[in-house]
Each structure stands twice: as C-alpha cells, then as structure tokens.
PDB file of N, CA and C in Angstrom:
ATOM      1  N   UNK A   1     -40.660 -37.381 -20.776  1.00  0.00           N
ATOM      2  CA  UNK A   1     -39.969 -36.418 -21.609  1.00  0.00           C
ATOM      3  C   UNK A   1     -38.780 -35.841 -20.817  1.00  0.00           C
ATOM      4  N   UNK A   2     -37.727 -35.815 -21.373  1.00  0.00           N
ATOM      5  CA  UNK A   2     -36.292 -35.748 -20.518  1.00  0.00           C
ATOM      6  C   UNK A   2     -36.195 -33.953 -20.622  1.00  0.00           C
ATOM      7  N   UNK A   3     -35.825 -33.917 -19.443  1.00  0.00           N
ATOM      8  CA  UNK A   3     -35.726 -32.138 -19.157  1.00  0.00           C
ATOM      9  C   UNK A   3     -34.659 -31.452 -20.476  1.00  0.00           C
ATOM     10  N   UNK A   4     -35.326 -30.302 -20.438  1.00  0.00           N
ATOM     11  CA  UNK A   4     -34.276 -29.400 -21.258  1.00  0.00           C
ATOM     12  C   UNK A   4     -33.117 -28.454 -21.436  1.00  0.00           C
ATOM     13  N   UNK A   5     -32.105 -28.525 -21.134  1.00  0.00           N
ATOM     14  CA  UNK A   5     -31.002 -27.839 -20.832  1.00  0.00           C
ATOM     15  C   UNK A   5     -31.088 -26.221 -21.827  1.00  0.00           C
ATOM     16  N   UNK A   6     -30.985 -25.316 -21.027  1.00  0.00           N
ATOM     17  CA  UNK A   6     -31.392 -23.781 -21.489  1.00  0.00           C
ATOM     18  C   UNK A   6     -29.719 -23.456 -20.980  1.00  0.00           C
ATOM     19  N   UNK A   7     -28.956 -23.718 -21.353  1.00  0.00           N
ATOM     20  CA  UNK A   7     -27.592 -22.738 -21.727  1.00  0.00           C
ATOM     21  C   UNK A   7     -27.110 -21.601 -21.426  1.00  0.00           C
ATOM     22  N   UNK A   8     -28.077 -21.105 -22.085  1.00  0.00           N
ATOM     23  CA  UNK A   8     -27.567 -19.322 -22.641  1.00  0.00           C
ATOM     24  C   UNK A   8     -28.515 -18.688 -21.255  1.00  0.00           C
ATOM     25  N   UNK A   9     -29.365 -19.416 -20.645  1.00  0.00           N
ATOM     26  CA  UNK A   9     -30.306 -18.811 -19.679  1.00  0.00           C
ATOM     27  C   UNK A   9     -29.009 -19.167 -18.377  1.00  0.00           C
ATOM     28  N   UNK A  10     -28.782 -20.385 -18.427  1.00  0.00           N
ATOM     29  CA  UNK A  10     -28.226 -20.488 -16.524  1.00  0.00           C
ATOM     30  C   UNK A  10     -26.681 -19.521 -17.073  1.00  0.00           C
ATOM     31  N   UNK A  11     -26.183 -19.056 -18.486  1.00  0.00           N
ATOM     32  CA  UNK A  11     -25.036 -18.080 -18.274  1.00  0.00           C
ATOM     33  C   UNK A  11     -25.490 -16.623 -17.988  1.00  0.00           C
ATOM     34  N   UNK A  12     -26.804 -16.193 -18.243  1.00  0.00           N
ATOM     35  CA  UNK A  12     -27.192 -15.012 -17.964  1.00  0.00           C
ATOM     36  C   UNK A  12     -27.199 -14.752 -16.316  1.00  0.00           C
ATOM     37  N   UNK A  13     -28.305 -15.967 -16.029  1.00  0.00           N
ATOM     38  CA  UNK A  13     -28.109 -15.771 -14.436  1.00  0.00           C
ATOM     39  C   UNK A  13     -27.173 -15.980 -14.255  1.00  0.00           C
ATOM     40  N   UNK A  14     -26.254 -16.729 -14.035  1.00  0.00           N
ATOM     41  CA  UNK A  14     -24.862 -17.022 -13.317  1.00  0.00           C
ATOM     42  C   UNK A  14     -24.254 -15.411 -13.509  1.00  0.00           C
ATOM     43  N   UNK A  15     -23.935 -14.382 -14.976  1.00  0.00           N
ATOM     44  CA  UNK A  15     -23.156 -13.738 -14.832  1.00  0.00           C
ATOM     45  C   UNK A  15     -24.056 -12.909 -14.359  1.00  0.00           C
ATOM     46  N   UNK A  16     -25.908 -12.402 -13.809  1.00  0.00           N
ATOM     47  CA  UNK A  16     -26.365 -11.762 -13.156  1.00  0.00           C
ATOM     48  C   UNK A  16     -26.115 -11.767 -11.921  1.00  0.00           C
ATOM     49  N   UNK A  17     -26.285 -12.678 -11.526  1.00  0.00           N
ATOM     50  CA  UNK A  17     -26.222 -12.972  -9.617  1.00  0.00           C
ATOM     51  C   UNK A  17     -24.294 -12.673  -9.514  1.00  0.00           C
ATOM     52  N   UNK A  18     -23.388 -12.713 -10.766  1.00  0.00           N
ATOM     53  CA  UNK A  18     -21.931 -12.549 -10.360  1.00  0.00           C
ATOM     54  C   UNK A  18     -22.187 -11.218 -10.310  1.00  0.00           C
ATOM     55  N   UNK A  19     -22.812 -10.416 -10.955  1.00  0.00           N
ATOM     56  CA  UNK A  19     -22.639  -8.840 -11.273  1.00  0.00           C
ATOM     57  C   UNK A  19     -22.830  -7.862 -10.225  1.00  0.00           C
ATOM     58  N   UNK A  20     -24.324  -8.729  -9.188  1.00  0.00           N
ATOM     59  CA  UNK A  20     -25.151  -7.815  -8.387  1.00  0.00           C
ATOM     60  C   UNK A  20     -24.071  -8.113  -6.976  1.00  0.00           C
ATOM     61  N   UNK A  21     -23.106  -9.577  -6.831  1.00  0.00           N
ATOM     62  CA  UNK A  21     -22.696  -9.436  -5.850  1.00  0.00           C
ATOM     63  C   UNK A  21     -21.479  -8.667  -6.171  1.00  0.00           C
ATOM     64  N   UNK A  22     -20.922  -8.529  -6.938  1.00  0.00           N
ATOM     65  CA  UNK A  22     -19.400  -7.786  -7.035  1.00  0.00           C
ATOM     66  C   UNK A  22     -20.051  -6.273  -6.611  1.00  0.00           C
ATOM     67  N   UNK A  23     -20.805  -5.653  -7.072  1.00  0.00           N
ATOM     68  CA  UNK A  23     -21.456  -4.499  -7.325  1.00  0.00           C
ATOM     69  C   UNK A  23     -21.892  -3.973  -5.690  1.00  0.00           C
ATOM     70  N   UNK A  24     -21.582  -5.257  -4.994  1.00  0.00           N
ATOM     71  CA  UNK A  24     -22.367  -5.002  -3.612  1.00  0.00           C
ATOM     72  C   UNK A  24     -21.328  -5.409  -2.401  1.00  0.00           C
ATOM     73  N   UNK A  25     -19.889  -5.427  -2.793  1.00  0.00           N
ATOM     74  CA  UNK A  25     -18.756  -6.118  -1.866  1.00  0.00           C
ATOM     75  C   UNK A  25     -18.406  -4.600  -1.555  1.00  0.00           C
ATOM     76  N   UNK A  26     -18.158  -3.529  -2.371  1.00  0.00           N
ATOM     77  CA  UNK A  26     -17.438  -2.341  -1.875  1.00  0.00           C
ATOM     78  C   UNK A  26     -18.255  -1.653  -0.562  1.00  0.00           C
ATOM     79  N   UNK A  27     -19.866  -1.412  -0.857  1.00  0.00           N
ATOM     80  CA  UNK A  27     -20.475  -1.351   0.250  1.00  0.00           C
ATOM     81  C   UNK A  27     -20.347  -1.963   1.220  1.00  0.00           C
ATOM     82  N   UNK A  28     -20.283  -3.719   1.346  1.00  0.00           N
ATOM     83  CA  UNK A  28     -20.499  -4.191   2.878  1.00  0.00           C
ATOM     84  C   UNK A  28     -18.926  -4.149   3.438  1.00  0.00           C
ATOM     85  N   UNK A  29     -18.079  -4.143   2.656  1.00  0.00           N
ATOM     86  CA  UNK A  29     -16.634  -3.570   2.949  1.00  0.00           C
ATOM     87  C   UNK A  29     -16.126  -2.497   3.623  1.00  0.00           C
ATOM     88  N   UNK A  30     -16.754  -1.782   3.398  1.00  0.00           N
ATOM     89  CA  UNK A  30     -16.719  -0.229   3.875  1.00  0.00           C
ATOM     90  C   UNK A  30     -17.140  -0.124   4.876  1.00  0.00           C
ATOM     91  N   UNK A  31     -18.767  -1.137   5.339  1.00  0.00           N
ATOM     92  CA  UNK A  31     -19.477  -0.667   6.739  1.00  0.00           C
ATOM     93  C   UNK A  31     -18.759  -1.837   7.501  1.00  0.00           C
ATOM     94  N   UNK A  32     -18.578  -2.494   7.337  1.00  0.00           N
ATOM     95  CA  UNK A  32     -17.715  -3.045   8.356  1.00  0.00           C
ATOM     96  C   UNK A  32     -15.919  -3.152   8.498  1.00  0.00           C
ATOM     97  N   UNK A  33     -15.364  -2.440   7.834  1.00  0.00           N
ATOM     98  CA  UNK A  33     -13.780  -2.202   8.078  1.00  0.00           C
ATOM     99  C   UNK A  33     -14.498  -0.877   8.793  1.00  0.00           C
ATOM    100  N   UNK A  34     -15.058   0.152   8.091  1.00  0.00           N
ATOM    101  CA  UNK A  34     -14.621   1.526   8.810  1.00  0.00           C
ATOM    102  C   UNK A  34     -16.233   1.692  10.184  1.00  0.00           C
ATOM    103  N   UNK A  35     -16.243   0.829  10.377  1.00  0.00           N
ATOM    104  CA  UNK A  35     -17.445   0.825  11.377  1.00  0.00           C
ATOM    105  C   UNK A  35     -16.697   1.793  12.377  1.00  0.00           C
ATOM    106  N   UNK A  36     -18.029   2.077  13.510  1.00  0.00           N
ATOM    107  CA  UNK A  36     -17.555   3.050  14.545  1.00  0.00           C
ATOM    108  C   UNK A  36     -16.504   1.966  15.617  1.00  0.00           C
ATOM    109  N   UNK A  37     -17.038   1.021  15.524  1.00  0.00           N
ATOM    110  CA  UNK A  37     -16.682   0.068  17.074  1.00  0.00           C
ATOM    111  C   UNK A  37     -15.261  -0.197  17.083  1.00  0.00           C
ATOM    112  N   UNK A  38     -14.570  -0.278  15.265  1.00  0.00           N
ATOM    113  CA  UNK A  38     -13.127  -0.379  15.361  1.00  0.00           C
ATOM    114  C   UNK A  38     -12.413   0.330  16.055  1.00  0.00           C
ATOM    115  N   UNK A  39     -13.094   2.087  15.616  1.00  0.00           N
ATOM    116  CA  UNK A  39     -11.789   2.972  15.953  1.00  0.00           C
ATOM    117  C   UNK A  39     -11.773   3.088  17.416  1.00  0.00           C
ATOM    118  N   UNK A  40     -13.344   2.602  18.369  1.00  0.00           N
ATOM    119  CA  UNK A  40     -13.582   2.708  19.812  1.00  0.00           C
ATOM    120  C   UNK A  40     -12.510   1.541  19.900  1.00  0.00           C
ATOM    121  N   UNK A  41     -12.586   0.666  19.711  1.00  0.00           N
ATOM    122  CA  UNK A  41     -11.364  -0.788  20.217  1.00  0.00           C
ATOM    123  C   UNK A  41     -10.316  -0.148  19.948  1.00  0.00           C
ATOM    124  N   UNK A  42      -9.551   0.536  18.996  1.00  0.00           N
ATOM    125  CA  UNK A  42      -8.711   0.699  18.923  1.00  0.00           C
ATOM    126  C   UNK A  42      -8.188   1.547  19.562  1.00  0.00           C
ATOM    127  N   UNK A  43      -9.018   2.519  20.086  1.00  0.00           N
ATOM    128  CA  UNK A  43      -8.543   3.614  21.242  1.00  0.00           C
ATOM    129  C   UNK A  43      -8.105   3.271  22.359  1.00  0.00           C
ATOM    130  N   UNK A  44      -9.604   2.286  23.160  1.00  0.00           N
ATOM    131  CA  UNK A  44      -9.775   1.562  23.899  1.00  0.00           C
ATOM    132  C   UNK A  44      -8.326   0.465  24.566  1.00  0.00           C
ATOM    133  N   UNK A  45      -7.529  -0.239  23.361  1.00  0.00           N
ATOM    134  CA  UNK A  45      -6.475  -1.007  23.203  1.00  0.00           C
ATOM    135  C   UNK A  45      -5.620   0.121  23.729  1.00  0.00           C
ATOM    136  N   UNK A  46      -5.207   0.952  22.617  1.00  0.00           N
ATOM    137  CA  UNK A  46      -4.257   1.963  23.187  1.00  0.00           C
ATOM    138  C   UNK A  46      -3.835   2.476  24.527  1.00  0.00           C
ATOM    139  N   UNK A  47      -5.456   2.576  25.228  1.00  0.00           N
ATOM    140  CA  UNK A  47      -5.715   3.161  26.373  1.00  0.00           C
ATOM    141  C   UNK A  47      -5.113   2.252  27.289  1.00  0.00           C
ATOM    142  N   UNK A  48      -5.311   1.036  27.111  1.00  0.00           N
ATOM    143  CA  UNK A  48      -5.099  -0.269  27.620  1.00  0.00           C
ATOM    144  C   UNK A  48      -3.246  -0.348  28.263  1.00  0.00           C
ATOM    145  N   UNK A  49      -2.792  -0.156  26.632  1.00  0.00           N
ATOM    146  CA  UNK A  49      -1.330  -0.304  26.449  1.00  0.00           C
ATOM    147  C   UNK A  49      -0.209   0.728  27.304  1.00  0.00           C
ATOM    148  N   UNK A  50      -0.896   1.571  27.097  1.00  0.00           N
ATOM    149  CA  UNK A  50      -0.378   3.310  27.741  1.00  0.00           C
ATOM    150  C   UNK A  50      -0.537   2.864  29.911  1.00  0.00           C
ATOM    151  N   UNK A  51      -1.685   2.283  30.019  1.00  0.00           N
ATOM    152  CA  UNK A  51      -1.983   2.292  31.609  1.00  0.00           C
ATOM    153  C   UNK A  51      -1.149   0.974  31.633  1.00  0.00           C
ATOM    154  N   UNK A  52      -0.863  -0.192  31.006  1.00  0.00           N
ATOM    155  CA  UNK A  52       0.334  -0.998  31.291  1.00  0.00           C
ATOM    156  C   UNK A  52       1.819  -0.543  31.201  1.00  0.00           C
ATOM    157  N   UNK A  53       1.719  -0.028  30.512  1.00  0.00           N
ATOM    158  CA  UNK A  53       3.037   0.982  30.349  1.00  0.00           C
ATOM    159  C   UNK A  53       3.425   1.669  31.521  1.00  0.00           C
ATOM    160  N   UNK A  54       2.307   2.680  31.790  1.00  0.00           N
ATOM    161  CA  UNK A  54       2.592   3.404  33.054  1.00  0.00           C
ATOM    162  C   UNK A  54       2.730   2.511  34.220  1.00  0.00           C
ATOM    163  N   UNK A  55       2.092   1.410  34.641  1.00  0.00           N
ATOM    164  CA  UNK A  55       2.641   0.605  35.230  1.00  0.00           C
ATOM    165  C   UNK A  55       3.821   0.225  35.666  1.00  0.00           C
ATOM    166  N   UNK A  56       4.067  -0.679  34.523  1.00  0.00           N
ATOM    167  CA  UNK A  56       5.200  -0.997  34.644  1.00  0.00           C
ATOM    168  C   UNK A  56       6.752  -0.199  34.960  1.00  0.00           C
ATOM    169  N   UNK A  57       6.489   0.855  34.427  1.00  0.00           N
ATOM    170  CA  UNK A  57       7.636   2.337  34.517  1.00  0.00           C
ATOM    171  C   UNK A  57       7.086   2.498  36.138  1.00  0.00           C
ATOM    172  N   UNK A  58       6.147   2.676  36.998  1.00  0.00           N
ATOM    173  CA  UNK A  58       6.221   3.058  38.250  1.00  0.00           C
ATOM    174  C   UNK A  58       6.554   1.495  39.113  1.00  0.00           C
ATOM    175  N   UNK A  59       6.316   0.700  38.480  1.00  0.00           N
ATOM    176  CA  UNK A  59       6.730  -0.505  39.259  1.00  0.00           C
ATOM    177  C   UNK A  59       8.711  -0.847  39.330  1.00  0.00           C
ATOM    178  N   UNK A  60       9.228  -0.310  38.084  1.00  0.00           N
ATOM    179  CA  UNK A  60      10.328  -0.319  37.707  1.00  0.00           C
ATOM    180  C   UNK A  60      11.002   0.715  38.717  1.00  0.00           C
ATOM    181  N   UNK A  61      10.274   2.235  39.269  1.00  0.00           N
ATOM    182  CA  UNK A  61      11.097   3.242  40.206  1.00  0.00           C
ATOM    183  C   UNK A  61      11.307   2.547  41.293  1.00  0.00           C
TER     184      UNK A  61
END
C-alpha cells in the first residue's frame, strides 16, 4: 500500500517550526551581539591601541 501524502499537515509544521524559530532569533541575537565579553574586547583593543600609540609618540621624541 503506497504511502500517503498529508499536505495540509507538512504546511502546518513547516509554518510551525518557521514561527517558533523567527520568534526565537531576537533573543539569541541580543545575547550574543550585546554579551559582556564584547564590550571587555573592545576596551581591551582600545587599551591596546592607546599603549601603541603612546609608543610610538615616545619613540618618535
């Protein structure tokens, strides 16, 4: 007996499983753009840039 194609069922799931992930991108978006570790790297970098800087300006006198 040849299987039965259910339609209207694989469009429910398909637009369920589309719904729960859209519904769930703003959250994992959020914890990882505004995580803590960025704004530490990004300080961190700065800190970086500023002591090459100063460097270079006392290597330059």
């Amino acid at each position: 007996m040849p299987h039965r194609t259910r339609p209207m069922a694989a469009v429910l799931v398909f637009t369920g499983l589309n719904v729960v992930l859209v519904s769930t991108i703003t959250p994992v978006y959020d914890f990882v753009c505004f995580h803590p570790y960025w704004e530490r790297r990004r300080e961190r970098r700065q800190q970086q840039r500023e002591a090459a800087l100063g460097k270079e300006l006392l290597a330059d006198r």
